[in-house]
PDB file of N, CA and C in Angstrom:
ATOM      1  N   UNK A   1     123.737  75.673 162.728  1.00  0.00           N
ATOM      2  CA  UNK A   1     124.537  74.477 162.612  1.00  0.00           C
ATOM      3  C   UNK A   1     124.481  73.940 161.181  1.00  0.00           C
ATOM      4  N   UNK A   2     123.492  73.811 160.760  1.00  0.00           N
ATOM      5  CA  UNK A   2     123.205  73.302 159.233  1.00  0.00           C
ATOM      6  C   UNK A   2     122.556  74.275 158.329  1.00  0.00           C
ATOM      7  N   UNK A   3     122.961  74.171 156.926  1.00  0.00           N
ATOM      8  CA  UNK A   3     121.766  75.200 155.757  1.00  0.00           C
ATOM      9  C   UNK A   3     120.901  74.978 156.247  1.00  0.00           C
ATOM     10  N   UNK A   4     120.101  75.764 155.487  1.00  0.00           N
ATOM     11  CA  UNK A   4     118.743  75.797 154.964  1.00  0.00           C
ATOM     12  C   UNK A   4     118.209  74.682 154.134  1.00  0.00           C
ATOM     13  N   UNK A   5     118.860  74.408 153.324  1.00  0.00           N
ATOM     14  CA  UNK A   5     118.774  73.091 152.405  1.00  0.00           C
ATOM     15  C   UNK A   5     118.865  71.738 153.142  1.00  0.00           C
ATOM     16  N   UNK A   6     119.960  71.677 154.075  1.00  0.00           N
ATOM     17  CA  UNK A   6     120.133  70.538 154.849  1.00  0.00           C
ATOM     18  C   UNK A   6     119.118  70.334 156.084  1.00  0.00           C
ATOM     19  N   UNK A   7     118.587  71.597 156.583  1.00  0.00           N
ATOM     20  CA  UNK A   7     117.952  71.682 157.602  1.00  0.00           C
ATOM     21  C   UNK A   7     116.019  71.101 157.140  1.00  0.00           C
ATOM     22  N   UNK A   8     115.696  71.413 155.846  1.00  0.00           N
ATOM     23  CA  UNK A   8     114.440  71.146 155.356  1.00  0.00           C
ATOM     24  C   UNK A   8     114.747  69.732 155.240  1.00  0.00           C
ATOM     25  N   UNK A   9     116.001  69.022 154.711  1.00  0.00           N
ATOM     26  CA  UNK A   9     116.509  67.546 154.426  1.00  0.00           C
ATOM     27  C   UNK A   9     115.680  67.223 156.056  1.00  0.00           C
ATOM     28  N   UNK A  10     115.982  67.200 157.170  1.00  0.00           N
ATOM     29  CA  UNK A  10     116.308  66.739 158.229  1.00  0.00           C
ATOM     30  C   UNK A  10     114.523  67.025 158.398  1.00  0.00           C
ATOM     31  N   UNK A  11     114.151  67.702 158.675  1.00  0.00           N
ATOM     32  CA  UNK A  11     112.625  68.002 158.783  1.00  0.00           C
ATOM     33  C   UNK A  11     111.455  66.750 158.056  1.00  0.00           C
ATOM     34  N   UNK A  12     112.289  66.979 156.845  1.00  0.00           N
ATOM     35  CA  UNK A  12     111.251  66.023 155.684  1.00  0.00           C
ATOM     36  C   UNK A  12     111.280  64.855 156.055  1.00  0.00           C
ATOM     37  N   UNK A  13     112.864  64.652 156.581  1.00  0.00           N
ATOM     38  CA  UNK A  13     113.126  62.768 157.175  1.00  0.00           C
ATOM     39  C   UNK A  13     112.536  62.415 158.222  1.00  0.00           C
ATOM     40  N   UNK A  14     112.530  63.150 159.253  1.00  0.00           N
ATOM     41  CA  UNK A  14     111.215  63.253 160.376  1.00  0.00           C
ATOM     42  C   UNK A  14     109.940  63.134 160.499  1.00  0.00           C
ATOM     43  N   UNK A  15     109.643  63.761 159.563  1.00  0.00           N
ATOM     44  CA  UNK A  15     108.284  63.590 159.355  1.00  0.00           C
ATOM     45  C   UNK A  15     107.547  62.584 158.592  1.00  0.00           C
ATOM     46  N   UNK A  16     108.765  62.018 157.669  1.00  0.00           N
ATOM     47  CA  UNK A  16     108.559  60.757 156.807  1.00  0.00           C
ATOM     48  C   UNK A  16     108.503  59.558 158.088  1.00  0.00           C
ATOM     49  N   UNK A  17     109.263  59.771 158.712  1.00  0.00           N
ATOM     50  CA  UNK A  17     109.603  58.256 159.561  1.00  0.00           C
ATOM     51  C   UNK A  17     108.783  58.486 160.563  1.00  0.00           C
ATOM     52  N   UNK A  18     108.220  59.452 160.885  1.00  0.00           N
ATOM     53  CA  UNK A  18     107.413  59.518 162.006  1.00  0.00           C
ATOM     54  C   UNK A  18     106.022  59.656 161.229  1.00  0.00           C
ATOM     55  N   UNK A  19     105.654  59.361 160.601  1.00  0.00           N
ATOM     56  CA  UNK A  19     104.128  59.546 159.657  1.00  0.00           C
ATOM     57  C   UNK A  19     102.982  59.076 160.295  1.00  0.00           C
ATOM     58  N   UNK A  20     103.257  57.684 161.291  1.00  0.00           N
ATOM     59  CA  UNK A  20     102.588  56.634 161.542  1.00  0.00           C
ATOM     60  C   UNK A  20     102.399  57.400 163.409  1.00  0.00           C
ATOM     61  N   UNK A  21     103.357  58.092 163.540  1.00  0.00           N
ATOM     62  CA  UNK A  21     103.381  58.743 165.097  1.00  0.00           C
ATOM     63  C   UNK A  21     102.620  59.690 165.271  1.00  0.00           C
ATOM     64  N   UNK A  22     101.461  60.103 166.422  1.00  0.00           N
ATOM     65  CA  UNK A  22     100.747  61.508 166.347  1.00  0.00           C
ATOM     66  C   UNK A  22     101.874  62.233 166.993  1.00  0.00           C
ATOM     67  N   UNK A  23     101.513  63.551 166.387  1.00  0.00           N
ATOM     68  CA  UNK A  23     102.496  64.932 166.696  1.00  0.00           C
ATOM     69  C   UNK A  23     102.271  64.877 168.498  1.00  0.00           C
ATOM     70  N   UNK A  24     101.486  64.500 168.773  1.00  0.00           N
ATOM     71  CA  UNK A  24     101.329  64.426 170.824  1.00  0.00           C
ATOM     72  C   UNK A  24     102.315  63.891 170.948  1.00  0.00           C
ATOM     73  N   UNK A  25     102.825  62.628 170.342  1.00  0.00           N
ATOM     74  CA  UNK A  25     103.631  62.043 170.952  1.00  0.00           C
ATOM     75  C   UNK A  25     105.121  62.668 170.874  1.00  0.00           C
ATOM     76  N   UNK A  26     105.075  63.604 171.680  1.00  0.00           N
ATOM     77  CA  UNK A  26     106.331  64.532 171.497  1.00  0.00           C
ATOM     78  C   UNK A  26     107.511  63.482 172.144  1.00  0.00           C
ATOM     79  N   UNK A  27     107.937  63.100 173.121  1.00  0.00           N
ATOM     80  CA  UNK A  27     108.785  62.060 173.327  1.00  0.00           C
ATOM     81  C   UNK A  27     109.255  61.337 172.684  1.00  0.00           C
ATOM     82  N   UNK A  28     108.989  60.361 171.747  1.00  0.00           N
ATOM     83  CA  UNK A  28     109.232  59.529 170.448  1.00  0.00           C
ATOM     84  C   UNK A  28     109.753  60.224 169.112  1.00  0.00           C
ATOM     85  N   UNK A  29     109.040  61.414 169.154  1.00  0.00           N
ATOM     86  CA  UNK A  29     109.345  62.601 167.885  1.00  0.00           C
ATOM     87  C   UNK A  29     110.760  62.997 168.215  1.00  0.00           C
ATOM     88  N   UNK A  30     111.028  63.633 169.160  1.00  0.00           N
ATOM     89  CA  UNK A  30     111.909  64.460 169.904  1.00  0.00           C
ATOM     90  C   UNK A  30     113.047  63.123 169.765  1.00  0.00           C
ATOM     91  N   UNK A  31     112.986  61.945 170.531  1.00  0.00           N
ATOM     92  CA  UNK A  31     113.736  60.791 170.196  1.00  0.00           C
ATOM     93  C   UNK A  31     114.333  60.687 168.872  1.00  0.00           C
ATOM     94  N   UNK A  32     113.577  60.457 167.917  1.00  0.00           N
ATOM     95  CA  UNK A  32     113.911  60.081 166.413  1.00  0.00           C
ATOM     96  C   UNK A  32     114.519  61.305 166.317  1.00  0.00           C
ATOM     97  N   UNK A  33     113.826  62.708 165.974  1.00  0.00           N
ATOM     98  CA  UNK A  33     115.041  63.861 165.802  1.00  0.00           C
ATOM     99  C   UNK A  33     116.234  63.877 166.252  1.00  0.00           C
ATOM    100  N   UNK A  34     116.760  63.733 167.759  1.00  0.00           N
ATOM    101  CA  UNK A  34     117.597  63.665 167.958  1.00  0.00           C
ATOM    102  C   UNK A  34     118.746  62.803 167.419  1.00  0.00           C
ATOM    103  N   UNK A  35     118.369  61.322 167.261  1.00  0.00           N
ATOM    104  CA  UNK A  35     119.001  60.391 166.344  1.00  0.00           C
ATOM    105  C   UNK A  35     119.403  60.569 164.861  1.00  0.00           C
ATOM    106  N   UNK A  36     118.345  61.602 164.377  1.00  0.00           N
ATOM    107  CA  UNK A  36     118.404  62.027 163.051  1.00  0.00           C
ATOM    108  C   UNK A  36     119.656  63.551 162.648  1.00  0.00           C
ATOM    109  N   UNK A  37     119.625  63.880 163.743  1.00  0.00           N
ATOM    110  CA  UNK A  37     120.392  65.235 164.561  1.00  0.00           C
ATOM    111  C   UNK A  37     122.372  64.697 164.498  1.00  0.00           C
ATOM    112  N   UNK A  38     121.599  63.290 165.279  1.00  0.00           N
ATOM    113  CA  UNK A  38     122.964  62.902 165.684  1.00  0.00           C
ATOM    114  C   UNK A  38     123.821  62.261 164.200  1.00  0.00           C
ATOM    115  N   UNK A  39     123.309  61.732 163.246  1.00  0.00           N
ATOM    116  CA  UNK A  39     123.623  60.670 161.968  1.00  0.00           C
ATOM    117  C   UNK A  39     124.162  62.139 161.223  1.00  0.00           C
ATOM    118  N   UNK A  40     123.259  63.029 161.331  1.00  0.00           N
ATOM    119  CA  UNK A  40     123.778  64.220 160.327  1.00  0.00           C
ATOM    120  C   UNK A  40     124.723  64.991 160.769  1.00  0.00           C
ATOM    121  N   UNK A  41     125.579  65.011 161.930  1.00  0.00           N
ATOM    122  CA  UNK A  41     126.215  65.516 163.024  1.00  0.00           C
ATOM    123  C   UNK A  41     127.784  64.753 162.553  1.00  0.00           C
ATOM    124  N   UNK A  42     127.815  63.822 162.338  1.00  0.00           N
ATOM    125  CA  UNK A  42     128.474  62.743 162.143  1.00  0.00           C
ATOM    126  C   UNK A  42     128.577  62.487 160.277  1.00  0.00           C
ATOM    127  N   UNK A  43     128.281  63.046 159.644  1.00  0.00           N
ATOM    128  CA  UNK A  43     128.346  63.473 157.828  1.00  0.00           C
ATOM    129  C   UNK A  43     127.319  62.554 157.152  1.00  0.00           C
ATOM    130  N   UNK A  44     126.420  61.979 158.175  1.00  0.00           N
ATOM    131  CA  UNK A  44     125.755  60.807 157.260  1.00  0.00           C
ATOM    132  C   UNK A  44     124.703  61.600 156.899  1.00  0.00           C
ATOM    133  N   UNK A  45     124.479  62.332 155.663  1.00  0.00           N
ATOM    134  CA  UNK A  45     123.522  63.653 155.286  1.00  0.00           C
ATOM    135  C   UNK A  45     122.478  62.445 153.758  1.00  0.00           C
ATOM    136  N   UNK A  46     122.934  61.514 153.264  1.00  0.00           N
ATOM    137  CA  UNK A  46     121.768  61.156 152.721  1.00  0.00           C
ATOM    138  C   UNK A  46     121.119  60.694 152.890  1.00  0.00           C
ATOM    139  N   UNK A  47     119.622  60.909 151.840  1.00  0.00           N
ATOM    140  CA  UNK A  47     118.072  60.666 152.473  1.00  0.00           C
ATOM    141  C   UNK A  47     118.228  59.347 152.991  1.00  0.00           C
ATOM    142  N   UNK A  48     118.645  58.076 152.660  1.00  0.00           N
ATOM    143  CA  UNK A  48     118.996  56.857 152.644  1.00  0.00           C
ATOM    144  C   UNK A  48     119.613  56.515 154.581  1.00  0.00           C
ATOM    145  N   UNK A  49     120.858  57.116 154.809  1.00  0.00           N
ATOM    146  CA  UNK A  49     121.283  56.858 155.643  1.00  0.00           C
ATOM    147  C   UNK A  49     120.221  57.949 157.182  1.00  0.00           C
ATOM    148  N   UNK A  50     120.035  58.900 156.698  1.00  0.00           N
ATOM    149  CA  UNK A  50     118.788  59.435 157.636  1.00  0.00           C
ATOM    150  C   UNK A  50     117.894  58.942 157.928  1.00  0.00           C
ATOM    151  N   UNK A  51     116.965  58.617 156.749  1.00  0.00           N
ATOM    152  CA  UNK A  51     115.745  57.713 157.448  1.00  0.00           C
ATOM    153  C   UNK A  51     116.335  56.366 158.208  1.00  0.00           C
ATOM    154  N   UNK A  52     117.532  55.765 157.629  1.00  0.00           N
ATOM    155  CA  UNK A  52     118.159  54.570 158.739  1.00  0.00           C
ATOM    156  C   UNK A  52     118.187  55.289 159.895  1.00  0.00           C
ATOM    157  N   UNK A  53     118.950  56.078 160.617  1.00  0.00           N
ATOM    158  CA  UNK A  53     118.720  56.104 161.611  1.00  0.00           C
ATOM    159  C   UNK A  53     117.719  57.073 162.054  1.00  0.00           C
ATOM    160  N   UNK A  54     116.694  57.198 161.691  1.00  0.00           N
ATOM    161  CA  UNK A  54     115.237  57.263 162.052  1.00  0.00           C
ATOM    162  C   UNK A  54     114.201  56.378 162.374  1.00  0.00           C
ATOM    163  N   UNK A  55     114.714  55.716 161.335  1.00  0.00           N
ATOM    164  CA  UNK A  55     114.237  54.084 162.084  1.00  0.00           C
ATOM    165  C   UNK A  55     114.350  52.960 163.178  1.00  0.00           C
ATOM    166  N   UNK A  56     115.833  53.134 162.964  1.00  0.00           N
ATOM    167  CA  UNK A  56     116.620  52.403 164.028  1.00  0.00           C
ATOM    168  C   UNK A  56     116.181  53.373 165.376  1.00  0.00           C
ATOM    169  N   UNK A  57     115.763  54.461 165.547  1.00  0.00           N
ATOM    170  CA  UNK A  57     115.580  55.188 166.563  1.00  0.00           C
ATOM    171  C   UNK A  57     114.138  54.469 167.132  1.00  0.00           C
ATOM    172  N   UNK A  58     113.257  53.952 166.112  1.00  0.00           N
ATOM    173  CA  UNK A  58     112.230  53.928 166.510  1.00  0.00           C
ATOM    174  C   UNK A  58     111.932  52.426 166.965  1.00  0.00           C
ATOM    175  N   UNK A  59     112.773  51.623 166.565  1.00  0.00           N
ATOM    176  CA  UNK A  59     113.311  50.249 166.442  1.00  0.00           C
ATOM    177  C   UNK A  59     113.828  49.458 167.820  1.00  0.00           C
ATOM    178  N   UNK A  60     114.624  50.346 168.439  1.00  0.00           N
ATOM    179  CA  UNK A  60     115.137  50.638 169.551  1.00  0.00           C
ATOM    180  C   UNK A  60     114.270  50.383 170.934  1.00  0.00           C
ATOM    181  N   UNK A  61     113.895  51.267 171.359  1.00  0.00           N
ATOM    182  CA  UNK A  61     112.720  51.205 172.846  1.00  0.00           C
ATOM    183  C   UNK A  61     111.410  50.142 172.438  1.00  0.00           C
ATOM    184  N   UNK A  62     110.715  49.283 172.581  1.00  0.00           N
ATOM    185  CA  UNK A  62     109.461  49.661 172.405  1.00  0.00           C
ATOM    186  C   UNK A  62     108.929  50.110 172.898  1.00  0.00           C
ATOM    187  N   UNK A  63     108.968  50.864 174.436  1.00  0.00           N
ATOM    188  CA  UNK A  63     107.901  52.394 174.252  1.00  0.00           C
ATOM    189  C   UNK A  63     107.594  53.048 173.340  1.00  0.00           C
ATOM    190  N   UNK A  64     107.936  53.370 172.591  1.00  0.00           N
ATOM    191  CA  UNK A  64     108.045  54.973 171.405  1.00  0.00           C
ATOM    192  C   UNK A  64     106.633  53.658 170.420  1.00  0.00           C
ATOM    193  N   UNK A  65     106.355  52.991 170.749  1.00  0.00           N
ATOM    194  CA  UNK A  65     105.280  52.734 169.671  1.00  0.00           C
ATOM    195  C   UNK A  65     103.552  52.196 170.730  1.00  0.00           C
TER     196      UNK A  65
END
């Protein structure tokens, strides 16, 4: 679906916004990716507008914290 280049983009933003999340918490991870999945799906590909909705993903439920 995406480069190589775009695909490490999307990884790095994940892992930035999820820094504070343990990797167990696969539910919340999996959450934010998907949101991050969905923004880049939709042309919003800079670092800027990714981590927004990585955040806003996490912003969202308070379960996920």
């Amino acid at each position: 679906m995406f480069d190589v280049d775009t695909t490490a983009l999307l990884r790095a933003v994940l892992e930035e916004v999820c820094e504070n999340i343990s990797i167990y918490e696969t539910s919340a991870r999996t959450h934010v990716a998907s949101k991050i999945l969905e923004a880049a799906s939709n042309g919003q590909l800079s670092i800027d507008e990714l981590k927004a909705a990585g955040q806003r993903a996490l912003k969202a439920p308070t379960m996920w914290r």
